[in-house]
Each structure stands twice: as C-alpha cells, then as structure tokens.
C-alpha atoms as a PDB file:
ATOM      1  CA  UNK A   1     -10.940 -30.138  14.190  1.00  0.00           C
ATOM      2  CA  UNK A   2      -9.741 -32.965  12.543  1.00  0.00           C
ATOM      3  CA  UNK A   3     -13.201 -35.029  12.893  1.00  0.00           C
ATOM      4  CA  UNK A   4     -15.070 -32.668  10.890  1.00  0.00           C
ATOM      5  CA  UNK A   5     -11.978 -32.764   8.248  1.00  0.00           C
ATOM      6  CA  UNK A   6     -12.249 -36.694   8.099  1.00  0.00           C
ATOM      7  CA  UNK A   7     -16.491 -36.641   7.836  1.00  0.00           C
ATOM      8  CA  UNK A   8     -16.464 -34.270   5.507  1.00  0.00           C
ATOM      9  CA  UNK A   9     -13.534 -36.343   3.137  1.00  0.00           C
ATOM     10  CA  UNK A  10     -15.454 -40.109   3.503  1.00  0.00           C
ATOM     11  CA  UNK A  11     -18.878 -37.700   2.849  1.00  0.00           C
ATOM     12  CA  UNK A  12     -17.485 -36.741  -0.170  1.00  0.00           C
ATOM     13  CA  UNK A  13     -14.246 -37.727  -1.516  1.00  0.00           C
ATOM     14  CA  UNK A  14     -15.238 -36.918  -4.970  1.00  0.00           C
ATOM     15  CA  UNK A  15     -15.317 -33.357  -4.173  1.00  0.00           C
ATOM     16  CA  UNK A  16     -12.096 -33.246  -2.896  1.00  0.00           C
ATOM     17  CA  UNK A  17     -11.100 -34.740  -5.991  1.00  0.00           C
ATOM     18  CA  UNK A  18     -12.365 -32.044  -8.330  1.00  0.00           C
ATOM     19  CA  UNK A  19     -11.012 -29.052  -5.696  1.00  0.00           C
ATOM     20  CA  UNK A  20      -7.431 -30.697  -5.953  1.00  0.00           C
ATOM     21  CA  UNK A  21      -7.991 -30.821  -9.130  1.00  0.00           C
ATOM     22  CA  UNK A  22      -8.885 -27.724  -9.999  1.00  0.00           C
ATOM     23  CA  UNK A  23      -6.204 -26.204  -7.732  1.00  0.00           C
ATOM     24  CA  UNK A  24      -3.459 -28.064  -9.515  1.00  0.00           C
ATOM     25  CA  UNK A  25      -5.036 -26.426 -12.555  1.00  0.00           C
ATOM     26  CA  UNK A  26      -5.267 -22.970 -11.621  1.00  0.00           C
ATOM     27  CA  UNK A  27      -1.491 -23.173 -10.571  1.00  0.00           C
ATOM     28  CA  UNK A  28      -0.881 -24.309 -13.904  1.00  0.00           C
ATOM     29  CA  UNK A  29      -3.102 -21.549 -15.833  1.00  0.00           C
ATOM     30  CA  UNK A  30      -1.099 -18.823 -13.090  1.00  0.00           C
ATOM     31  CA  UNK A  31       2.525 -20.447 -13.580  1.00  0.00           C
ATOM     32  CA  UNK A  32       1.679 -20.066 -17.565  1.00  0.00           C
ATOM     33  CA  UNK A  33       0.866 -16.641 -16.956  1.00  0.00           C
ATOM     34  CA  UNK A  34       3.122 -15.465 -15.465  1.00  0.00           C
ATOM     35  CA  UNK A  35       5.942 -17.160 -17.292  1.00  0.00           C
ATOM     36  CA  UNK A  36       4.267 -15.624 -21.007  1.00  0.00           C
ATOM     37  CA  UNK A  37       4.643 -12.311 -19.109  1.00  0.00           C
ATOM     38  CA  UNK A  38       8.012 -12.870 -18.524  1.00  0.00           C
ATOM     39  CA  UNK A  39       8.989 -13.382 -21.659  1.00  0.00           C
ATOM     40  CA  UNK A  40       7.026 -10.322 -23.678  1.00  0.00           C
ATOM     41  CA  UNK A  41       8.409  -8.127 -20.686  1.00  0.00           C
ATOM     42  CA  UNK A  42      12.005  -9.366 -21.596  1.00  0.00           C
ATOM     43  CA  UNK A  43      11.644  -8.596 -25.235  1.00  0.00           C
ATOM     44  CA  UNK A  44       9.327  -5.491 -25.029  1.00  0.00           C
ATOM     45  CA  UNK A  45      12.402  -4.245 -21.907  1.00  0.00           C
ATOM     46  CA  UNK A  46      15.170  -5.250 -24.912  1.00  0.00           C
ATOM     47  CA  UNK A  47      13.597  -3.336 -27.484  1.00  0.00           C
ATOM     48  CA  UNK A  48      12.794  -0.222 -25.138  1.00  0.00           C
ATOM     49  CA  UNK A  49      16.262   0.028 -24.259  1.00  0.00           C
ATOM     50  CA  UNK A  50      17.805   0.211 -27.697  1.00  0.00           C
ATOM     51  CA  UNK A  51      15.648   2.871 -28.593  1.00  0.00           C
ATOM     52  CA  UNK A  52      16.640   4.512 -24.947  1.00  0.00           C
ATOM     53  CA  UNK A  53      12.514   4.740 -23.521  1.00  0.00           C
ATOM     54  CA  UNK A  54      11.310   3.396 -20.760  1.00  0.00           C
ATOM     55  CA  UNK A  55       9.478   0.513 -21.139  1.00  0.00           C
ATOM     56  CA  UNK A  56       5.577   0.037 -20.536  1.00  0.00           C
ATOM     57  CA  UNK A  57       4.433  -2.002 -17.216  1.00  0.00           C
ATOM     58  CA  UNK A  58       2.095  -5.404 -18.848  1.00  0.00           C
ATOM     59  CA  UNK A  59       1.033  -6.047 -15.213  1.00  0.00           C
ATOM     60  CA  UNK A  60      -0.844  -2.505 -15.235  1.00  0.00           C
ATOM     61  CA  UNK A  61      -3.206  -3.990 -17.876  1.00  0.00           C
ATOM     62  CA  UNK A  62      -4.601  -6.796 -15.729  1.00  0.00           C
ATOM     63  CA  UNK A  63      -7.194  -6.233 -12.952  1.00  0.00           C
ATOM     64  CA  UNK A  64      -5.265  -6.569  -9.312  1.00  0.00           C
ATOM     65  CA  UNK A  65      -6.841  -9.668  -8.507  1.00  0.00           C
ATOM     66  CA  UNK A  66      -4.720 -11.159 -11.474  1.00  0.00           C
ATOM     67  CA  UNK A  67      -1.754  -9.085 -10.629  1.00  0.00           C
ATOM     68  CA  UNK A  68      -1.927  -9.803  -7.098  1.00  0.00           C
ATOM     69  CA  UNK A  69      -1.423 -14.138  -8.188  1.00  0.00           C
ATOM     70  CA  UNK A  70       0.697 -13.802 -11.077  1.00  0.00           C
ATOM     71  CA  UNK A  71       4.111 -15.119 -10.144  1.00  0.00           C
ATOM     72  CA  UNK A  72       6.611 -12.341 -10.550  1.00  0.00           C
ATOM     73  CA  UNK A  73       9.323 -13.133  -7.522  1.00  0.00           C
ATOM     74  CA  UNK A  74      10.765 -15.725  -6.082  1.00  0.00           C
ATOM     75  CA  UNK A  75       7.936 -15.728  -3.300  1.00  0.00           C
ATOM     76  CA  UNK A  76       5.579 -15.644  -5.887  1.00  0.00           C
ATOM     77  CA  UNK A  77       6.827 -18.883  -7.591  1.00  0.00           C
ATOM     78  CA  UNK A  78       7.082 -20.454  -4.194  1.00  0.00           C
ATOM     79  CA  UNK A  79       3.715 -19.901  -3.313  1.00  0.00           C
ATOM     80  CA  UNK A  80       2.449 -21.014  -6.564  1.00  0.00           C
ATOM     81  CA  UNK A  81       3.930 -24.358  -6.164  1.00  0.00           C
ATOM     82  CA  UNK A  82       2.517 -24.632  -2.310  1.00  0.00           C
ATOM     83  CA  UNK A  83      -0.774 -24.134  -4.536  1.00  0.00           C
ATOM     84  CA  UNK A  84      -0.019 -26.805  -6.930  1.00  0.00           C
ATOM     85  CA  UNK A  85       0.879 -28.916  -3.953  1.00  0.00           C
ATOM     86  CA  UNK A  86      -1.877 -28.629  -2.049  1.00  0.00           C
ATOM     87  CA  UNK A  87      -3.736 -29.398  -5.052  1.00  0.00           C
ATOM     88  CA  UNK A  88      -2.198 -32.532  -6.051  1.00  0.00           C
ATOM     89  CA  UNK A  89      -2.602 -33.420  -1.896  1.00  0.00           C
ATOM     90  CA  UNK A  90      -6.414 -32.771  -1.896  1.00  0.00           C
ATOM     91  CA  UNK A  91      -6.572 -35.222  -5.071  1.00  0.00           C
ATOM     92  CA  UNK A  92      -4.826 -37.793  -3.491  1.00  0.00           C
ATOM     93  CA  UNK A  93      -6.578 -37.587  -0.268  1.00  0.00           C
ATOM     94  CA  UNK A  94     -10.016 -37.899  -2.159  1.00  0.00           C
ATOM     95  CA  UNK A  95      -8.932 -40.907  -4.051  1.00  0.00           C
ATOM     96  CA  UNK A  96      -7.601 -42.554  -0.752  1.00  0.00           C
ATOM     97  CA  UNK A  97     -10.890 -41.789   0.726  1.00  0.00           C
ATOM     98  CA  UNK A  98     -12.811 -43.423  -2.270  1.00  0.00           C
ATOM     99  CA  UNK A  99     -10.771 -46.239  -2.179  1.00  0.00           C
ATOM    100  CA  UNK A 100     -11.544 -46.814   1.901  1.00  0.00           C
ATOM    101  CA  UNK A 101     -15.569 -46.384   1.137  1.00  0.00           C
ATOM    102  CA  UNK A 102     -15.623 -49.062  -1.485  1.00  0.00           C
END
C-alpha cells in the first residue's frame, strides 16, 4: 500500500499541496460556521426565553450535508481539527516531496 502512496506523492506533489490546502480551508470555512451559529443560537435562545417561547432550530435551515459537518459537540470540534490536521499534513508532505524531486 504504501508504494502506490509514495508514487503517487513524487508524481505529483503539487497536488497534494492544493488538497492539504484546501482541506485546511474547508476546516476553517466549517469551524467559522459553526462558531457564527453558535453565537445567533445563543442570542436568538436568550431572547426566546424572556419572552417564554421556544426557540427556532438554525440548523433546520441548512441542507443535511451542511448540518451533518457543522461542528456542534465536542466530537464535532474534534473531528474538525483531525480535518484541519490532515490538511496541514498533506501540505507538508507535498512540499517535502517537491523539495526531494528538485
């Protein structure tokens, strides 16, 4: 398995590159997101509860691919910063790779 890892990453290390890259910007857009969320749900559940309703779900609005990677948990937070990892790891590899074809 790892051959076919290593061929493909001195093949092209530049697209490992942009894929880390991209990765580590996707977590960003995500953590965001979800933290934006957060905060209107705070407010929105503050001002619900001194007028005694109950207050609306924002997460209901999005399409459940977006709900399903917005952080919301613990878990969720975790995971997003295993994606930002991995991101930041596939950059690195691709530069170390460039720098061992030149």
């Amino acid at each position: 398995m790892p051959e076919w890892f290593f061929s493909l990453l001195l093949s092209y290390p530049g697209a490992f590159n942009a894929v880390g890259r991209a990765l580590f910007s996707l977590a960003g857009l995500l953590a965001v997101l979800g933290l934006r969320l957060d905060r209107i749900g705070g407010k929105v559940e503050r001002m619900s509860a001194r007028v005694g309703i109950v207050p609306p779900d924002f997460l209901a609005v999005l399409p459940w691919w977006l709900r399903m990677v917005v952080p919301e948990t613990v878990s969720g937070w975790v995971l997003l910063a295993g994606l930002a990892l991995m991101g930041i790891w596939l950059a690195h590899i691709g530069k170390w790779a460039k720098k061992l074809q030149t």
